[in-house]
N, C-alpha and C. Protein backbone atom coordinates (compact mmCIF):
# COMPACT_ATOMS: atom_id res chain seq x y z
N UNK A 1 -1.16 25.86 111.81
CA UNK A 1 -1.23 25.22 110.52
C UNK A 1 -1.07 26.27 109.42
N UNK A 2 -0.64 25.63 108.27
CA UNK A 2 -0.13 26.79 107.12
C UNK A 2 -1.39 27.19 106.64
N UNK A 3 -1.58 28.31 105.77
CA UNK A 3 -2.96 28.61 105.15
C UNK A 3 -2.59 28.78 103.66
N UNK A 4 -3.22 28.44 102.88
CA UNK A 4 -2.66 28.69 101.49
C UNK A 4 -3.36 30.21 100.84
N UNK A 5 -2.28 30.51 100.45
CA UNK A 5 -2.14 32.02 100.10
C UNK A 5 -3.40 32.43 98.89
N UNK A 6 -3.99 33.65 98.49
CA UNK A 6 -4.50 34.04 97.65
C UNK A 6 -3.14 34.78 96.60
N UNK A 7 -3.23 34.64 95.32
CA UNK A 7 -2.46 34.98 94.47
C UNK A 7 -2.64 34.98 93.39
N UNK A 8 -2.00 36.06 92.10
CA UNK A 8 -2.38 35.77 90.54
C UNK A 8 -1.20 36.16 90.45
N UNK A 9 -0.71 35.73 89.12
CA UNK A 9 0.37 36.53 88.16
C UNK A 9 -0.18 37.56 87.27
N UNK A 10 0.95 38.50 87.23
CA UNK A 10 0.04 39.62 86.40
C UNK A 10 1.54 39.58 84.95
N UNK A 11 1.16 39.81 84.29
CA UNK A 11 1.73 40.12 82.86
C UNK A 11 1.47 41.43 82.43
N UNK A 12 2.88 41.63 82.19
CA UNK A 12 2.56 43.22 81.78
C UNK A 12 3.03 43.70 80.43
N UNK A 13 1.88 43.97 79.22
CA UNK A 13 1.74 44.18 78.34
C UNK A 13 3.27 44.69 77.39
N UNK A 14 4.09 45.39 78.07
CA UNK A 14 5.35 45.81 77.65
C UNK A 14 6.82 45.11 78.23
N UNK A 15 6.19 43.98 78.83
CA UNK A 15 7.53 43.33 79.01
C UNK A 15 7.35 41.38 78.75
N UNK A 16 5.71 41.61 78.05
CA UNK A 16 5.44 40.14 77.72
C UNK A 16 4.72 40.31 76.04
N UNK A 17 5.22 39.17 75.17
CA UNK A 17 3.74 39.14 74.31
C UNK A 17 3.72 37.92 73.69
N UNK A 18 2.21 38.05 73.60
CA UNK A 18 1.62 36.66 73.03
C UNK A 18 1.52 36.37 71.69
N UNK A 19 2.05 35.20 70.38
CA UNK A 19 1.76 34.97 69.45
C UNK A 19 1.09 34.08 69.07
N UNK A 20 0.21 34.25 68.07
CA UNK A 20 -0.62 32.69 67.84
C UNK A 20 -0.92 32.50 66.57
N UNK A 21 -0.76 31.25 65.90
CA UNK A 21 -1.36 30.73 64.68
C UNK A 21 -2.86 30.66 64.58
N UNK A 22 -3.17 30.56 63.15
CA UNK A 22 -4.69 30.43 62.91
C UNK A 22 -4.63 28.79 63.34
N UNK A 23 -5.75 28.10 63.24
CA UNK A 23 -5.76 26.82 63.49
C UNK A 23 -5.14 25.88 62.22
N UNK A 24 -4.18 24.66 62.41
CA UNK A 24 -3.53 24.10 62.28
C UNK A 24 -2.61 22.70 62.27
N UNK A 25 -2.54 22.32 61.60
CA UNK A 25 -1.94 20.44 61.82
C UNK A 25 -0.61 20.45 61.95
N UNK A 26 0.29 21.11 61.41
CA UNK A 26 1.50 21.15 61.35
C UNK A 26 2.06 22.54 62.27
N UNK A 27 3.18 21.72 63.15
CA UNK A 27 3.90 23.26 63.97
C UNK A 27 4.52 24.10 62.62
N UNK A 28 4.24 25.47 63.10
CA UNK A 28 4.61 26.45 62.29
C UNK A 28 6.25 27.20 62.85
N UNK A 29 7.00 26.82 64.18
CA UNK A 29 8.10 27.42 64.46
C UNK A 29 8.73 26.73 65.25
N UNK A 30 8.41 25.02 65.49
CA UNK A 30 9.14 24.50 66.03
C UNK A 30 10.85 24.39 65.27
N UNK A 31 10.85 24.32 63.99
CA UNK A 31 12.07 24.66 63.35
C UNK A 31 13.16 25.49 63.83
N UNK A 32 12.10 27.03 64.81
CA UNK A 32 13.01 28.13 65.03
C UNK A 32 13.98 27.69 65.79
N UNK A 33 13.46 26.71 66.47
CA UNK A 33 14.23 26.21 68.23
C UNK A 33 15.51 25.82 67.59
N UNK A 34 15.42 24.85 66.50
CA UNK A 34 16.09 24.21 66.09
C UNK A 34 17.72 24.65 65.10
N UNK A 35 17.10 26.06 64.97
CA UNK A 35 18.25 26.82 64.14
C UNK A 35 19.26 26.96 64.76
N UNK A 36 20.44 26.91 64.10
CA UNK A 36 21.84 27.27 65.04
C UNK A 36 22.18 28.18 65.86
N UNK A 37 21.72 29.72 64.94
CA UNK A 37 21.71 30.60 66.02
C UNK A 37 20.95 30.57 67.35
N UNK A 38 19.61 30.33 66.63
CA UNK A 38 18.60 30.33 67.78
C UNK A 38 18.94 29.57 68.63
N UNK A 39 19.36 28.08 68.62
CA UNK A 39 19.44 27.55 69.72
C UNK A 39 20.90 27.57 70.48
N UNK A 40 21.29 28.45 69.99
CA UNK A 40 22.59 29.24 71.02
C UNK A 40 22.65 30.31 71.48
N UNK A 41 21.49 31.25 71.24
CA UNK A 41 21.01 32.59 71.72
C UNK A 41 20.42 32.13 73.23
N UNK A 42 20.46 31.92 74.66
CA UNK A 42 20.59 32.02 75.64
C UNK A 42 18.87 32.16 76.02
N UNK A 43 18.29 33.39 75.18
CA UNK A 43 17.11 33.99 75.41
C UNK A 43 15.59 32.68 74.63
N UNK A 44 16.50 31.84 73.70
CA UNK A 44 15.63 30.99 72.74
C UNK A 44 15.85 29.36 73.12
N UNK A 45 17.11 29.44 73.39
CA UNK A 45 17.61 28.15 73.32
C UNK A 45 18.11 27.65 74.93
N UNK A 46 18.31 28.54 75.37
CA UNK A 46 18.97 28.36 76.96
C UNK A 46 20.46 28.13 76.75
N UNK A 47 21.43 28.54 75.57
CA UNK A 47 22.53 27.81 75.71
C UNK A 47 23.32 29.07 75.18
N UNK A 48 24.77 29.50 75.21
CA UNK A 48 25.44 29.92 74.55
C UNK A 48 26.44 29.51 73.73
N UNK A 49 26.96 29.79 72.35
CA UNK A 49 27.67 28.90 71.58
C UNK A 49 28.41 28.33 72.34
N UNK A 50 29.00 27.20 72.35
CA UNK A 50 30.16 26.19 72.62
C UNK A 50 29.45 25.30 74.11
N UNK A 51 28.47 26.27 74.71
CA UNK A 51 27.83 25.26 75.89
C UNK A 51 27.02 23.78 75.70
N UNK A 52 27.84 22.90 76.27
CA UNK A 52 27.44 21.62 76.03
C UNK A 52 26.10 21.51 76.25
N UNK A 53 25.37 22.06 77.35
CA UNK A 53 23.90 22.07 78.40
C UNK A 53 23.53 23.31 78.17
N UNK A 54 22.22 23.82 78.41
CA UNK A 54 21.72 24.45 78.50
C UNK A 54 22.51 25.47 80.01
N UNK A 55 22.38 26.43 80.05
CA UNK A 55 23.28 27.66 81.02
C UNK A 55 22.12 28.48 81.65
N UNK A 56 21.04 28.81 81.17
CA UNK A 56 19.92 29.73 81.45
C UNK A 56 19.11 29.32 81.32
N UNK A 57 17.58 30.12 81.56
CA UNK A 57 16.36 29.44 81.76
C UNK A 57 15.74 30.51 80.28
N UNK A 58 15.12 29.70 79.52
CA UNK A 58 14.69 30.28 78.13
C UNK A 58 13.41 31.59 78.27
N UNK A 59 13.67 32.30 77.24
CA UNK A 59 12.45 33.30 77.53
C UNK A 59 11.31 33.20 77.11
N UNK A 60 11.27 31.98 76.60
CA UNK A 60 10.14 31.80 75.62
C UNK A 60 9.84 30.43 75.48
N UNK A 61 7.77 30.74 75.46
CA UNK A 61 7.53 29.46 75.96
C UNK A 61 6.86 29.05 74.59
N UNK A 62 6.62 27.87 74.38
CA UNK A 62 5.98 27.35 73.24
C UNK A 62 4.74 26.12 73.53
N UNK A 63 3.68 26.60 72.75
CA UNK A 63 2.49 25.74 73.24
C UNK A 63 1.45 25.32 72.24
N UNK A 64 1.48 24.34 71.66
CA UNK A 64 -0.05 23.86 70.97
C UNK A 64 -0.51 23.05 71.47
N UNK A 65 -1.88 23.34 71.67
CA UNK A 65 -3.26 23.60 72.17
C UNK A 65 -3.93 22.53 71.44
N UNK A 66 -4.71 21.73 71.76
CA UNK A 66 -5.66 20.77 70.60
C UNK A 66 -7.03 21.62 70.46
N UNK A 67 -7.54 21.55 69.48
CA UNK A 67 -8.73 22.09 68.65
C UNK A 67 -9.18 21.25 67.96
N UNK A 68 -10.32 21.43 66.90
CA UNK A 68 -11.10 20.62 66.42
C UNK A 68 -10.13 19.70 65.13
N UNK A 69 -10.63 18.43 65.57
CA UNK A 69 -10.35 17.51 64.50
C UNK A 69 -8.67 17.61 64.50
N UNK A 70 -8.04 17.12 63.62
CA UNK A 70 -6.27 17.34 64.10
C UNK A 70 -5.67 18.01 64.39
N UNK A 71 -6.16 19.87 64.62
CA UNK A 71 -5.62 20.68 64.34
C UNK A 71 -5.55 21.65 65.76
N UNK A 72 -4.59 22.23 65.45
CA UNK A 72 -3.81 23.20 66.93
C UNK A 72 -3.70 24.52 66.79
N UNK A 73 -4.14 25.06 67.86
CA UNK A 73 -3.33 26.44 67.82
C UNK A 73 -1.62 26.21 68.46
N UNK A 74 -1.11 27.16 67.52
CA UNK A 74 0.19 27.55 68.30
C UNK A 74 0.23 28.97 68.91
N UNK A 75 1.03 28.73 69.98
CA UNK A 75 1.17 30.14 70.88
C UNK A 75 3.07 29.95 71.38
N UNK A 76 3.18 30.95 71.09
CA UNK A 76 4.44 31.22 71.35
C UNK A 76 4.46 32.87 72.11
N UNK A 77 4.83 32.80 73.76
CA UNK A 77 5.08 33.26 74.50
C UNK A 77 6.08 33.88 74.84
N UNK A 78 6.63 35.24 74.23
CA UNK A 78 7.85 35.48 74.02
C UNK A 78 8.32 36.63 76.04
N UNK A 79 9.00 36.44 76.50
CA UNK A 79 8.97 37.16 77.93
C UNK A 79 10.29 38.80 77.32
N UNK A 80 10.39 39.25 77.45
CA UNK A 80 11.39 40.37 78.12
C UNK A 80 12.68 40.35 78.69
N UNK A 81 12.37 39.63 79.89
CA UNK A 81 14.11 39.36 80.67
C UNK A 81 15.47 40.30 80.64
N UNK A 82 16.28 39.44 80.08
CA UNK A 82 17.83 40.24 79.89
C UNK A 82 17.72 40.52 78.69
N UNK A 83 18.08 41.66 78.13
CA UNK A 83 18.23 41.73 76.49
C UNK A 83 19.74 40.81 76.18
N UNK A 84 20.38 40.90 76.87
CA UNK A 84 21.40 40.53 76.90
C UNK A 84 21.82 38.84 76.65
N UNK A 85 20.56 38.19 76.85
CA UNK A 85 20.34 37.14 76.55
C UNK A 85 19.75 36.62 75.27
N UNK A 86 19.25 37.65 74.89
CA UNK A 86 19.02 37.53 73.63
C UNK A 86 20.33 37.50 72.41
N UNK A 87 21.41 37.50 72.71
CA UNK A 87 22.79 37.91 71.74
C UNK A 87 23.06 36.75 71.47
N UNK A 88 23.20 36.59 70.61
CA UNK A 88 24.33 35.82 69.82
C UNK A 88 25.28 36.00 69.19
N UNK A 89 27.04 36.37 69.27
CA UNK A 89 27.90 36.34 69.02
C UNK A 89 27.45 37.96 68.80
N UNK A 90 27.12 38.93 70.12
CA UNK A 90 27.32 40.19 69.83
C UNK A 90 26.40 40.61 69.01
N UNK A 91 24.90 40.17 68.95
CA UNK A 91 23.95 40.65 67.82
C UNK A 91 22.61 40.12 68.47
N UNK A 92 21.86 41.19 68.43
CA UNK A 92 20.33 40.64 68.97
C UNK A 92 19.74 39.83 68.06
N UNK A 93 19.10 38.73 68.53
CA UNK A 93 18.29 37.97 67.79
C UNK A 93 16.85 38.46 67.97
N UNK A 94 16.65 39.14 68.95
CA UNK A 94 15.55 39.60 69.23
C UNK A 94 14.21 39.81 67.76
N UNK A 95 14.87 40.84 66.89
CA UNK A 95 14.02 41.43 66.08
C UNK A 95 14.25 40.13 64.97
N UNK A 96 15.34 39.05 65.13
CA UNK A 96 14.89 38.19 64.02
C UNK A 96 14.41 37.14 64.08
N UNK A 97 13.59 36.67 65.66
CA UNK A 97 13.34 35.60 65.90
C UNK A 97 11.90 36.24 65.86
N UNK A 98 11.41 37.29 65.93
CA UNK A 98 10.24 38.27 65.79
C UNK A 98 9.65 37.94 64.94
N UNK A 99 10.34 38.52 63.57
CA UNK A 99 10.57 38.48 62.03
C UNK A 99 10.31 37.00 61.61
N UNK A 100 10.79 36.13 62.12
CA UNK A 100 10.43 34.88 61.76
C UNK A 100 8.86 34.11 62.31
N UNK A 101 8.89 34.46 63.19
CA UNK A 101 7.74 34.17 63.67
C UNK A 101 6.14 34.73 62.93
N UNK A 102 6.60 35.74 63.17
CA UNK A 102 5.35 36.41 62.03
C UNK A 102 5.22 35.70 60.07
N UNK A 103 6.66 35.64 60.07
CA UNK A 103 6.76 35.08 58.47
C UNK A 103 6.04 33.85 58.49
N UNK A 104 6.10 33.15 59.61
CA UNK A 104 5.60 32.06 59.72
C UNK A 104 4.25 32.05 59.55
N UNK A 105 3.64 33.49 60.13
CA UNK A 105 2.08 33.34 59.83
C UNK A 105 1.81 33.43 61.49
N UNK A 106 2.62 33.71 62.45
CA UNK A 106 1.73 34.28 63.97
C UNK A 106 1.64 35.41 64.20
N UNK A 107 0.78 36.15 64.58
CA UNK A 107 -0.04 37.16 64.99
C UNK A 107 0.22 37.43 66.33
N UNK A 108 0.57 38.57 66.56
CA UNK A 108 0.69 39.30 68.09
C UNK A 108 -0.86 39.35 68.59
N UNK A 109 -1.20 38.82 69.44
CA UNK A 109 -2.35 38.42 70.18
C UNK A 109 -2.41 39.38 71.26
N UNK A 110 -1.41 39.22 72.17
CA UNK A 110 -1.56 40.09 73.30
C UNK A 110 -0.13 40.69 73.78
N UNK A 111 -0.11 41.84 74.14
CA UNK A 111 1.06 42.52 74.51
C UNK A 111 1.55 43.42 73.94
N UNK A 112 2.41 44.00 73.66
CA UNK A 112 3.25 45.45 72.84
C UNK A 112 4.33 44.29 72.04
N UNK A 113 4.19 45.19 70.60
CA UNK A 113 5.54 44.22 69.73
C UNK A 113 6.94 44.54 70.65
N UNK A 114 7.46 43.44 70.59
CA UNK A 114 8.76 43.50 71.38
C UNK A 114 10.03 44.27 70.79
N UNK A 115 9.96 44.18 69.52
CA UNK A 115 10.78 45.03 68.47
C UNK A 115 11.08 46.53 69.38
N UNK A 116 9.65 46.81 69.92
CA UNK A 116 10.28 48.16 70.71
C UNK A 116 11.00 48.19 72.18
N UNK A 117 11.21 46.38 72.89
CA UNK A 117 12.27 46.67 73.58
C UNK A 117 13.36 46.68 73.38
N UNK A 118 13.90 46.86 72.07
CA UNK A 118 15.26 47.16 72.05
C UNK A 118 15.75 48.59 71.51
N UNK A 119 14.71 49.45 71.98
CA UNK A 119 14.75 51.22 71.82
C UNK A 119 14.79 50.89 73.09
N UNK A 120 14.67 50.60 74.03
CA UNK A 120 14.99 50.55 75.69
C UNK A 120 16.67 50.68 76.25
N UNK A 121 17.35 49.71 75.12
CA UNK A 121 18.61 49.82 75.16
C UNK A 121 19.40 48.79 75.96
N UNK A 122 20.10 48.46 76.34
CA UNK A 122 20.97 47.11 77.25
C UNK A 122 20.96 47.37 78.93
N UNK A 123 20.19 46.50 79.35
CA UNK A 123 19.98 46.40 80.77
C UNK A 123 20.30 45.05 81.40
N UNK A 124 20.21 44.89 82.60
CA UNK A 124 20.08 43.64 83.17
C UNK A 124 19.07 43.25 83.68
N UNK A 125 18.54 42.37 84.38
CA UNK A 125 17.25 41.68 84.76
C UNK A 125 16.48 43.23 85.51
N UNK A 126 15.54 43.45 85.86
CA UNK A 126 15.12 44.13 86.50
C UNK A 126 14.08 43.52 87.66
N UNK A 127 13.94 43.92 88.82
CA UNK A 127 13.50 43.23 90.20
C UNK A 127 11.76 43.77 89.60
């Protein structure tokens, strides 16, 4: 008979980070999804310009949370992956989907700002 395994995921501070709103009624970056670039940047949107469907699996997760009375935290889960997925028409979105997020009013919670994986330079997935 099968035995079910012991296991955790581990997250690692320089290739994940966490953002979060103060508490809240209204989403603060569901908009981002919604932007043109963004939602043809591969790394945000899962799609590259002209793709009818989604092509990739997104790097970034998005989550509000219920809290007291109407109001939510937001957390936006940004991953690492391909930098390469992050491009749009030859240009990282990386540092401006960053930039927006914070404008918005979220706070790096947990992890290293990601701004410094792109002093890392252009790679592919890593095992």
């Amino acid at each position: 008979s099968a035995q079910a395994m012991n296991w955790r995921e581990a997250w690692n501070p320089d290739r994940v980070a966490v953002y979060c709103s103060n508490p809240t009624q209204q989403s603060k970056v569901i908009r981002l999804f919604h932007d043109d670039i963004f939602k043809t940047t591969p790394a945000i949107g899962g799609k590259k310009p002209g793709d009818d469907h989604p092509t990739s699996t997104s790097s970034v997760w998005h989550r509000m949370l219920p809290g007291e009375g109407n109001q939510f935290l937001e957390i936006v889960t940004v991953f690492r992956g391909d930098l390469l997925a992050w491009e749009c028409g030859s240009v990282s979105q990386l540092d401006r989907f960053i930039h927006n997020l914070q404008a918005e009013g979220l706070d790096l919670a947990w992890g290293n700002d990601p701004k410094s994986w792109l002093s890392v330079g252009r790679y592919r997935k890593q095992v």
